[in-house]
Protein backbone atom coordinates (compact mmCIF):
# COMPACT_ATOMS: atom_id res chain seq x y z
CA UNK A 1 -39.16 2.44 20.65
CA UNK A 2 -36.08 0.90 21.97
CA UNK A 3 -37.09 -2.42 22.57
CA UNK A 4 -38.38 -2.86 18.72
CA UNK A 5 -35.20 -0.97 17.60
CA UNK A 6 -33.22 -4.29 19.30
CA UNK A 7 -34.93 -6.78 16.83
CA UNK A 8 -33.65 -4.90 13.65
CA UNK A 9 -37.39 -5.86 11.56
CA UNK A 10 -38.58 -2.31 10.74
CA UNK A 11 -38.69 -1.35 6.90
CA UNK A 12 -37.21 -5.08 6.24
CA UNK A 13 -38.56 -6.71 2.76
CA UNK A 14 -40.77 -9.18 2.75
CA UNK A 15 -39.74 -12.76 3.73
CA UNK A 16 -42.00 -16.03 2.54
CA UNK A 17 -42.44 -17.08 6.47
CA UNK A 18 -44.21 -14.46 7.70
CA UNK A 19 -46.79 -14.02 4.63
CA UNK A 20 -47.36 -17.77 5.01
CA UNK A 21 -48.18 -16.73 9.04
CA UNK A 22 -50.60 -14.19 7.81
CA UNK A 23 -52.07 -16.37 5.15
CA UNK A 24 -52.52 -18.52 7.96
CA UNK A 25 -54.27 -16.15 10.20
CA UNK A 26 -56.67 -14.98 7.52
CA UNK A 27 -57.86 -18.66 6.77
CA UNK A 28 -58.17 -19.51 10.51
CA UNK A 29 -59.92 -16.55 11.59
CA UNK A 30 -61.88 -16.69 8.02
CA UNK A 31 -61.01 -12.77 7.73
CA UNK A 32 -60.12 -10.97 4.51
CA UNK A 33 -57.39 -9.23 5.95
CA UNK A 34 -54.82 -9.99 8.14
CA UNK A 35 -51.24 -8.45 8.89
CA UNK A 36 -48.16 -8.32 11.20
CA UNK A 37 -47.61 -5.09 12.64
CA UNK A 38 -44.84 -3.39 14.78
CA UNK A 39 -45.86 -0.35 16.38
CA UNK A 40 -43.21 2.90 16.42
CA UNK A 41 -43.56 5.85 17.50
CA UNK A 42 -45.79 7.08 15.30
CA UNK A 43 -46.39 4.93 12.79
CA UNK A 44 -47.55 1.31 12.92
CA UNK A 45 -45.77 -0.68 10.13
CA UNK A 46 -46.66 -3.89 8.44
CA UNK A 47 -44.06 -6.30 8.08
CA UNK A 48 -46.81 -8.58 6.55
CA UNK A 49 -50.39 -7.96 5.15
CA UNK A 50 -53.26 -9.72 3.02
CA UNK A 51 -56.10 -8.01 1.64
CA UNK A 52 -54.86 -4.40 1.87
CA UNK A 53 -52.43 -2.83 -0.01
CA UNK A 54 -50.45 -0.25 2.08
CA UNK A 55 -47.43 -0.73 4.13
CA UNK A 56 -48.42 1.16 7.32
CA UNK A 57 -50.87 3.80 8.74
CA UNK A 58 -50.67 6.08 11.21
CA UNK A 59 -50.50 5.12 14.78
CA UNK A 60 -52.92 7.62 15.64
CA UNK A 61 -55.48 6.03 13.57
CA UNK A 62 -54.43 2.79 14.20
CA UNK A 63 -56.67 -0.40 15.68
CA UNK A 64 -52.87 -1.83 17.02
CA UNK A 65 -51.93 1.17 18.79
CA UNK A 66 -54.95 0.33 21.42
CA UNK A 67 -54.20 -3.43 21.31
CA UNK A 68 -50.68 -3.05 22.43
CA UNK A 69 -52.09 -1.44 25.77
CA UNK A 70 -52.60 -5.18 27.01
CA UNK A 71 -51.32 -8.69 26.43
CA UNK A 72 -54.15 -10.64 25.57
CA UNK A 73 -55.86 -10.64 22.44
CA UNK A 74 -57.32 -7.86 21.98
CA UNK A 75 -61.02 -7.85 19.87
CA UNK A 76 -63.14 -4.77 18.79
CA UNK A 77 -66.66 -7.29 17.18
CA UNK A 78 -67.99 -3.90 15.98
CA UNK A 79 -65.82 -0.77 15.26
CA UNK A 80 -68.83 1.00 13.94
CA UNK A 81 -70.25 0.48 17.50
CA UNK A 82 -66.96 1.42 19.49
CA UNK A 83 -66.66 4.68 20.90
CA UNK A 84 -63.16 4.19 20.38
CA UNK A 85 -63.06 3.71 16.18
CA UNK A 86 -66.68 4.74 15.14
CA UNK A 87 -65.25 7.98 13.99
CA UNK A 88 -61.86 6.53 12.80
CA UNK A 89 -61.29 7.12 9.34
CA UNK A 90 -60.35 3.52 8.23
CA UNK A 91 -63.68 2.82 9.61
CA UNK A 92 -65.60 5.34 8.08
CA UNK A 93 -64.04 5.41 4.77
CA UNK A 94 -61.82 2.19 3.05
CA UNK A 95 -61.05 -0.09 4.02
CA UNK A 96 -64.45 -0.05 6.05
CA UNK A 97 -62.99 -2.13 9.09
CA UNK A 98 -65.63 -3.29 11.36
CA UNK A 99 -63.83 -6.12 12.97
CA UNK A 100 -60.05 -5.98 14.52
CA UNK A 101 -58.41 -9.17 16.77
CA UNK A 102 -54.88 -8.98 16.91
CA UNK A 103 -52.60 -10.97 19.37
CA UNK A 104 -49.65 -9.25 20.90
CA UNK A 105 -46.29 -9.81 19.96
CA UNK A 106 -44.24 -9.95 23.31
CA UNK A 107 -40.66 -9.08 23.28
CA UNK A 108 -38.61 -11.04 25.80
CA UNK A 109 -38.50 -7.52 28.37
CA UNK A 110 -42.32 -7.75 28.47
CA UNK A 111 -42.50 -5.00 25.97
CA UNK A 112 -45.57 -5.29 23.22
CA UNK A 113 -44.08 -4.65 19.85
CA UNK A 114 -46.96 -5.07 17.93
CA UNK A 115 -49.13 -7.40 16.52
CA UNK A 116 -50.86 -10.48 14.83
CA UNK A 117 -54.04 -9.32 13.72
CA UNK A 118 -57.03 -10.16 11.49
CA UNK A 119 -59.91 -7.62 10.14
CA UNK A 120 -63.10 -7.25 8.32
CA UNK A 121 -65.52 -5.31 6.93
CA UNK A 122 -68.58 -7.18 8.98
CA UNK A 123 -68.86 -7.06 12.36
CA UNK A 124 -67.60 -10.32 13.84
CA UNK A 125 -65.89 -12.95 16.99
CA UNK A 126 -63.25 -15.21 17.31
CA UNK A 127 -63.85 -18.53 18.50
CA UNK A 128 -62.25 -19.50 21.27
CA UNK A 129 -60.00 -22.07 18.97
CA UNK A 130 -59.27 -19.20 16.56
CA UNK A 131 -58.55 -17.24 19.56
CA UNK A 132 -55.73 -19.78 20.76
CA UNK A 133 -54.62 -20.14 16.92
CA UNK A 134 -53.95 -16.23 17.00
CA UNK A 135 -51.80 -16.16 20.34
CA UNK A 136 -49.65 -19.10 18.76
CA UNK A 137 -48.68 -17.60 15.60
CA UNK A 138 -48.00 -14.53 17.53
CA UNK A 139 -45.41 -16.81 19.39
CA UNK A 140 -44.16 -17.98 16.25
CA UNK A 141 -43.12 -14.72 15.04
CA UNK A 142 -41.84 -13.91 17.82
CA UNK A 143 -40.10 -17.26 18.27
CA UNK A 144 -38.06 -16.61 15.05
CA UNK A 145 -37.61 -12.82 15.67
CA UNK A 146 -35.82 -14.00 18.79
CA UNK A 147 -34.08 -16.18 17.00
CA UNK A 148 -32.53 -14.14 15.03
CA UNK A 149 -31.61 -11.11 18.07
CA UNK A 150 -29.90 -14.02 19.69
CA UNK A 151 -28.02 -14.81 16.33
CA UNK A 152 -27.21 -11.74 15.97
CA UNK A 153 -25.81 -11.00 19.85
CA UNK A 154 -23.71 -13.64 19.22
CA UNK A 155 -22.13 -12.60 16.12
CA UNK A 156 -21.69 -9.30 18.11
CA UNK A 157 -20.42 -11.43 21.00
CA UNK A 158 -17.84 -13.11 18.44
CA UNK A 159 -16.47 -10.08 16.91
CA UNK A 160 -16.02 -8.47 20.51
CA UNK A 161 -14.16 -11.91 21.25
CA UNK A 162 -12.20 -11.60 17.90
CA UNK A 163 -10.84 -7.87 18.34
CA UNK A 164 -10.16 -8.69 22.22
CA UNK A 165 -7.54 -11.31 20.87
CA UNK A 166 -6.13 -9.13 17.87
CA UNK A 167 -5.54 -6.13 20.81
CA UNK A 168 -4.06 -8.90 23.11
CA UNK A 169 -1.89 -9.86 19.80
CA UNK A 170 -1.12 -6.36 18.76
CA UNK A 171 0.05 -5.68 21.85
CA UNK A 172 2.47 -8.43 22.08
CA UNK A 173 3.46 -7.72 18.84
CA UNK A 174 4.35 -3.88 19.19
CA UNK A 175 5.83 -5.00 22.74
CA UNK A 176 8.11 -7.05 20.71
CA UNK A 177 9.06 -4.66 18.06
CA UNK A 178 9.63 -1.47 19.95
CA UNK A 179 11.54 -3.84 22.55
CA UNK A 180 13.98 -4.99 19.92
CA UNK A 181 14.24 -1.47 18.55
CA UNK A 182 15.26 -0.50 21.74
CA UNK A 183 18.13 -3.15 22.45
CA UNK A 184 20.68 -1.21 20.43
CA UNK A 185 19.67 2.13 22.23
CA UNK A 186 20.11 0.70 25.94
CA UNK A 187 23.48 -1.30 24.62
CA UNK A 188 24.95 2.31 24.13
CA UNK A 189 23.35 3.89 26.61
CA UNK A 190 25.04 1.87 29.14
CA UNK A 191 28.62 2.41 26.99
CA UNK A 192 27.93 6.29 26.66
CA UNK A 193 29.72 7.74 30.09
CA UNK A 194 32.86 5.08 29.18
CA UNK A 195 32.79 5.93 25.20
CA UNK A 196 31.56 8.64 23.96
CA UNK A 197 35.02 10.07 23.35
CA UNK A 198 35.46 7.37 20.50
CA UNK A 199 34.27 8.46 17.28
CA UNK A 200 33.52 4.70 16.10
CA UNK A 201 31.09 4.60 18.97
CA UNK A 202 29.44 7.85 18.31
CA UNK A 203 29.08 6.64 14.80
CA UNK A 204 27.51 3.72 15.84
CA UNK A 205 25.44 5.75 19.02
CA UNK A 206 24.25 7.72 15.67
CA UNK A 207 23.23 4.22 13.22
CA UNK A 208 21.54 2.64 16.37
CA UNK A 209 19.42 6.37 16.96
CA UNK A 210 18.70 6.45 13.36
CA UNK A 211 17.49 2.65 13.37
CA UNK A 212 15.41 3.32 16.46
CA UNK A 213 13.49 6.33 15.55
CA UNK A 214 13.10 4.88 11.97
CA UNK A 215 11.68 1.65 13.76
CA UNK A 216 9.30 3.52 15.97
CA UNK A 217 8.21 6.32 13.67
CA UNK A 218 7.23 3.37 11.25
CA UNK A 219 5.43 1.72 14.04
CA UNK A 220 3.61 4.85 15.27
CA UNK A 221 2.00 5.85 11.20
CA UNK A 222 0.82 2.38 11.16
CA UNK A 223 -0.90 2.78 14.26
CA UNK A 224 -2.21 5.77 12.96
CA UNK A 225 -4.00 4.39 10.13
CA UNK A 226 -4.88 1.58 12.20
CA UNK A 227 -6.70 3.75 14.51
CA UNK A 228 -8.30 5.61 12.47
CA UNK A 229 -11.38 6.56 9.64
CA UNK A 230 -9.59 7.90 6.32
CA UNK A 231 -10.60 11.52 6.59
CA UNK A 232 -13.59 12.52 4.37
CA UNK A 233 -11.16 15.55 2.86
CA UNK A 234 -10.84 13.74 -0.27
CA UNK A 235 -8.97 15.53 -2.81
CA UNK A 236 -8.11 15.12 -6.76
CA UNK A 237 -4.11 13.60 -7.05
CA UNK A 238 -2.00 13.05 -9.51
CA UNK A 239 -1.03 8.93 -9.04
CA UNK A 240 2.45 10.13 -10.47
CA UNK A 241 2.96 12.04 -7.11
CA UNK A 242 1.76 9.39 -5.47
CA UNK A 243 3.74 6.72 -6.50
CA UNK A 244 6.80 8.93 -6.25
CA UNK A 245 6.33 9.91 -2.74
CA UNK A 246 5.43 6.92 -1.73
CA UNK A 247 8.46 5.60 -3.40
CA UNK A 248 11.08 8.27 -1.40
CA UNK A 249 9.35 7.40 1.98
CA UNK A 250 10.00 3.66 1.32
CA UNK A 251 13.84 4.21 0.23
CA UNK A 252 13.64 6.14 3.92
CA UNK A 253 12.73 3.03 6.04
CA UNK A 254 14.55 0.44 3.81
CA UNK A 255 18.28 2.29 2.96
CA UNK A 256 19.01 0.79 0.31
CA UNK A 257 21.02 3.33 -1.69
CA UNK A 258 20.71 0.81 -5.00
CA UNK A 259 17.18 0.84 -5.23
CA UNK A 260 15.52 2.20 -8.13
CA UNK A 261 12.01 2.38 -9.62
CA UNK A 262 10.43 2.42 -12.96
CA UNK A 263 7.03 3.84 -13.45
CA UNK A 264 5.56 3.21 -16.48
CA UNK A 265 2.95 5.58 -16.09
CA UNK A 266 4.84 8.68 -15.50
CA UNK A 267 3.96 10.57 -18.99
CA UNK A 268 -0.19 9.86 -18.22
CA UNK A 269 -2.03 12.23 -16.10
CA UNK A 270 -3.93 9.42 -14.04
CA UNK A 271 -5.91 11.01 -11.03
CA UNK A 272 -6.37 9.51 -7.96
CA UNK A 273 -9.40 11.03 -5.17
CA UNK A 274 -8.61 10.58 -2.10
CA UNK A 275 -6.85 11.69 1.25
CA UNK A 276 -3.31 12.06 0.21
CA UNK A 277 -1.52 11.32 3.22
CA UNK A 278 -3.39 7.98 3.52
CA UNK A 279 -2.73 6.70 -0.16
CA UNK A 280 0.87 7.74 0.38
CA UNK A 281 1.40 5.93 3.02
CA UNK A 282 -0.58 2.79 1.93
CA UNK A 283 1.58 2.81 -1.41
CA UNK A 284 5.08 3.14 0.35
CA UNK A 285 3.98 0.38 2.48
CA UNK A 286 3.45 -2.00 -0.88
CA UNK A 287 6.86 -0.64 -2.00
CA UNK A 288 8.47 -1.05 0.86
CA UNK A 289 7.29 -4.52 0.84
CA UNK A 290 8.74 -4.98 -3.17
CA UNK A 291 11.96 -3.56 -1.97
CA UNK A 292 12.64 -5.95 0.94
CA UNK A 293 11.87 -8.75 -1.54
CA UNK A 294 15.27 -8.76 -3.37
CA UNK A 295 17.61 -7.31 -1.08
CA UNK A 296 20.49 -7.80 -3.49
CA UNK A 297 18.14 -6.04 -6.15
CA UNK A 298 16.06 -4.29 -4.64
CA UNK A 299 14.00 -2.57 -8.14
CA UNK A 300 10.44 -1.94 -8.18
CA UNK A 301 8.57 -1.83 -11.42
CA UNK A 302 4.81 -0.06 -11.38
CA UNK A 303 2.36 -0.43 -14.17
CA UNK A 304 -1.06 1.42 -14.66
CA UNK A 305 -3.95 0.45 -16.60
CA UNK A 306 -7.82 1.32 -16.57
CA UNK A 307 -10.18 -1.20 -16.62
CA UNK A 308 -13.64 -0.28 -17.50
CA UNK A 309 -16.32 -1.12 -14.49
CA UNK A 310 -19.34 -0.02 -17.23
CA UNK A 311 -20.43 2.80 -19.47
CA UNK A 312 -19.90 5.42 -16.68
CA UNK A 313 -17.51 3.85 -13.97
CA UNK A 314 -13.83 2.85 -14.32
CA UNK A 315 -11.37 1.59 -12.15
CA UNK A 316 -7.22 2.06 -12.10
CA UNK A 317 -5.21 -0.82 -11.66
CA UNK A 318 -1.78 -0.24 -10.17
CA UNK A 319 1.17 -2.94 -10.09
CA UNK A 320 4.01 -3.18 -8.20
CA UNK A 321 6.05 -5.59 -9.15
CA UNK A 322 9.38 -6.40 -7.17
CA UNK A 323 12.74 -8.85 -8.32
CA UNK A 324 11.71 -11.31 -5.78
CA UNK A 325 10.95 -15.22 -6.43
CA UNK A 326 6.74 -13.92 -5.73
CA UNK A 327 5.05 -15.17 -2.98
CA UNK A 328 3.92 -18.49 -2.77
CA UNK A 329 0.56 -19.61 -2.54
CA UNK A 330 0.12 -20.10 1.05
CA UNK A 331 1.91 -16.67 1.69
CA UNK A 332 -0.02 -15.07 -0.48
CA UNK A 333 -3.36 -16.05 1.07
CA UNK A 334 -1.81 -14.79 4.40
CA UNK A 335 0.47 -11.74 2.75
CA UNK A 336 -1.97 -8.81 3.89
CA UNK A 337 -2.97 -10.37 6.93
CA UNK A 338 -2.57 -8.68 10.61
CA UNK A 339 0.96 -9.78 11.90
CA UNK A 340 2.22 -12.06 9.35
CA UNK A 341 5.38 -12.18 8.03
CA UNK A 342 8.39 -13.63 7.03
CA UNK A 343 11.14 -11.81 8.01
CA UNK A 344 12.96 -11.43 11.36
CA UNK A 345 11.91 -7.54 11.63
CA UNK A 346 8.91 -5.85 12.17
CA UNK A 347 5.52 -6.87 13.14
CA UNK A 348 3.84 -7.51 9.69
CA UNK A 349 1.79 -4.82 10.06
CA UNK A 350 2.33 -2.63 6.27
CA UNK A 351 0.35 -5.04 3.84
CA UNK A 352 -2.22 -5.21 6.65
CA UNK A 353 -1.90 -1.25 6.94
CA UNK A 354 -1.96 -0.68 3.03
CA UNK A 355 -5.25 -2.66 2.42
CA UNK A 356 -7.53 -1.24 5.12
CA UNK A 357 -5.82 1.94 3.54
CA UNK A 358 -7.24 1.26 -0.32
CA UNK A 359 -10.82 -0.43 1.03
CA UNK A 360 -11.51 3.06 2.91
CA UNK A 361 -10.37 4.41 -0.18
CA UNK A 362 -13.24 1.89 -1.96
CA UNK A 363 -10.59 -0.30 -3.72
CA UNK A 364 -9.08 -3.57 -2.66
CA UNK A 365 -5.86 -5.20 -2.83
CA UNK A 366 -4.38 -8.66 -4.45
CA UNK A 367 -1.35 -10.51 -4.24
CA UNK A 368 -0.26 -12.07 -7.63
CA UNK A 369 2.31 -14.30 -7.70
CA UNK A 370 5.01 -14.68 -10.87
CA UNK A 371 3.58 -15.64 -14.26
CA UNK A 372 4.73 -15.90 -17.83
CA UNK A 373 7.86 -14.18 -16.78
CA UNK A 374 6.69 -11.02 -15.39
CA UNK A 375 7.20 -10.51 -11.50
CA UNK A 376 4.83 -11.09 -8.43
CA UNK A 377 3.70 -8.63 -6.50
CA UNK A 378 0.88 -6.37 -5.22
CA UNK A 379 -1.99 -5.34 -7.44
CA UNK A 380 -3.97 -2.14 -6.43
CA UNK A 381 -7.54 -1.53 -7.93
CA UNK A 382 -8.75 2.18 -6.97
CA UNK A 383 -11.87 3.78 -8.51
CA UNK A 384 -11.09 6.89 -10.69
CA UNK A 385 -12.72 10.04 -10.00
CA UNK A 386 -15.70 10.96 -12.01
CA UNK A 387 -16.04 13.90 -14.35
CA UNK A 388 -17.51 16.59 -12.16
CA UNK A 389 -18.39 14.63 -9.29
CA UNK A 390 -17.44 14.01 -5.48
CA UNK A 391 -15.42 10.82 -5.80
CA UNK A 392 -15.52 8.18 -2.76
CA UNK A 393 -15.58 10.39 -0.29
């Protein structure tokens, strides 16, 4: 049923408030048993109960499926008698109901979602107190179930709110960036007729093509895994190949012809699981990132270790240090945020990129700054693939 499905209650535990409301119900309507039911399709479940010991029946057999045909409160004084339930089972056999009242849970489109009901195994009335008693603590659960749809609506309502303003601010973001990537490209464009018979400009028409397509081509992978679910093609890697060709696509965007990288880990055969593309280009992101920190150094250093999770899980934890001064601490709080950064190119998009990257991949990312001598840098924790078995994915 639709309109239940809204209110998110079916196969929830059991919460304190609503046993005290059939505790309640019991004493008031001095009953032995008394529950809170929502009816689906075809099953009627109990969200609450006293005096029985099941968690639903089926709504064929059910006393609620023929209350929810009305909104009042619906009595049956003797099943035994009723054309309706003499034959039922739970009549017949245990639990022996004779007496059903149950007060309909209203939904706020009119729809009856189940109920607030009390039984017994003598035939039996409601008073017209009890009768009023019933009704409220049927609007009492409903009260709170309410409650918490409209809590929830606007949580959805927030979120909605929240990724309207990160598309309004990735879009003036990439606006920016592909903007400035094109100034150089329209500056000798509108030279090219005049000067393309001068080698120095055709070597700089060449630098400012490079730049731009480097620029964009960045932009458009980051997009990609920004769009995107990591693939469930997850495969066994060697973190070796990783590193490394995350390592050459880095030296790709940044240039520097100096840089260098030291992997500690180069001799052990640590496996990654996962979809390679998306590791590689989370990783080159990281050391792209350690490169641009030390621009007249620009060295990254990359340390493995396994830390143990528990007898059967494990965990690898990757470093990448840079030659940098390390982040401080209110850039580090900020580092793998959407759109932050602190340099005068690109968006801030690859620390961003890189960690929705490694949590699809199950793992999370931390920024460590510099401490008892050893660099700052990025930390990665990935799960290792078990013996034999499926990984993440």
């Amino acid at each position: 049923m639709k309109s239940l499905e809204q209110y998110q209650v079916l196969d929830s535990g059991r919460e304190e408030m609503f046993d005290e409301i059939t505790d309640l119900a019991a004493a008031i309507c001095e009953a032995p048993m008394a529950l809170i039911t929502f009816v689906d399709k075809e099953r009627v479940w109990f969200k609450s109960k006293v005096g029985l010991s099941c968690d639903e029946s089926s709504r064929d057999l059910s006393f609620c499926s023929h209350a929810i045909l009305q909104k009042n409160v619906f009595i049956v004084p003797d099943a035994a008698r009723d054309e309706r339930f003499k034959r039922n089972p739970l009549v017949v056999k245990n639990p022996k109901i004779r007496f059903y009242a149950g007060a309909p849970l209203i939904g706020r489109d009119g729809h009856v979602l189940g109920m607030v009901c009390v039984l017994g195994r003598k035939p039996g009335r409601l008073r017209r107190s009890q009768r009023q008693a019933l009704r409220a603590l049927a609007r009492l659960v409903m009260t709170e179930l309410e409650l918490r749809r409209s809590t929830a609506d606007l949580q959805q309502l927030e979120l909605e709110a929240a990724n309207l303003r990160l598309v309004r601010t990735m879009a003036d973001q990439l606006l920016h960036e592909i903007g400035n990537a094109m100034v150089p490209l329209s500056v000798h464009q509108n030279l090219l007729a005049e000067r393309y018979g001068d080698p120095d400009y055709r070597t700089s028409l060449d630098a400012a093509l490079t730049e731009g397509i480097r620029r964009v081509s960045r932009l458009i992978n980051q997009m990609r895994y920004l769009a995107r679910e990591v693939e469930h093609t997850f495969e066994p890697v060697p973190l070796q190949t990783v590193v490394q060709d995350a390592y050459q696509a880095a030296i790709k965007t940044h240039g520097a012809g100096s840089a260098g990288l030291h992997f500690d880990a180069a001799s052990r055969p640590f496996l990654l699981h996962g979809e390679v593309a998306a590791l590689t280009h989370a990783f080159a992101e990281v050391i792209l990132n350690a490169l641009q920190a030390n621009p007249g150094d620009p060295r990254v250093d990359v340390y493995c270790t396994v830390s143990r999770q528990g007898a059967a899980s494990a965990e690898l934890v990757i470093d990448i240090r840079d030659r940098g001064n390390g982040f401080s601490p209110e850039v580090a709080k900020r580092a793998a945020s959407p759109f932050f950064t602190t340099r005068s190119v690109g968006p801030g998009l690859g620390l961003y990129v890189a960690r929705k990257v490694i949590e699809k991949h199950h793992g999370h990312i931390e920024i460590h700054r510099p401490t008892n001598g050893k660099s700052g840098g990025v930390r990665v924790h990935l799960p290792m693939p078990s013996i034999g078995g499926t990984g993440p994915g």
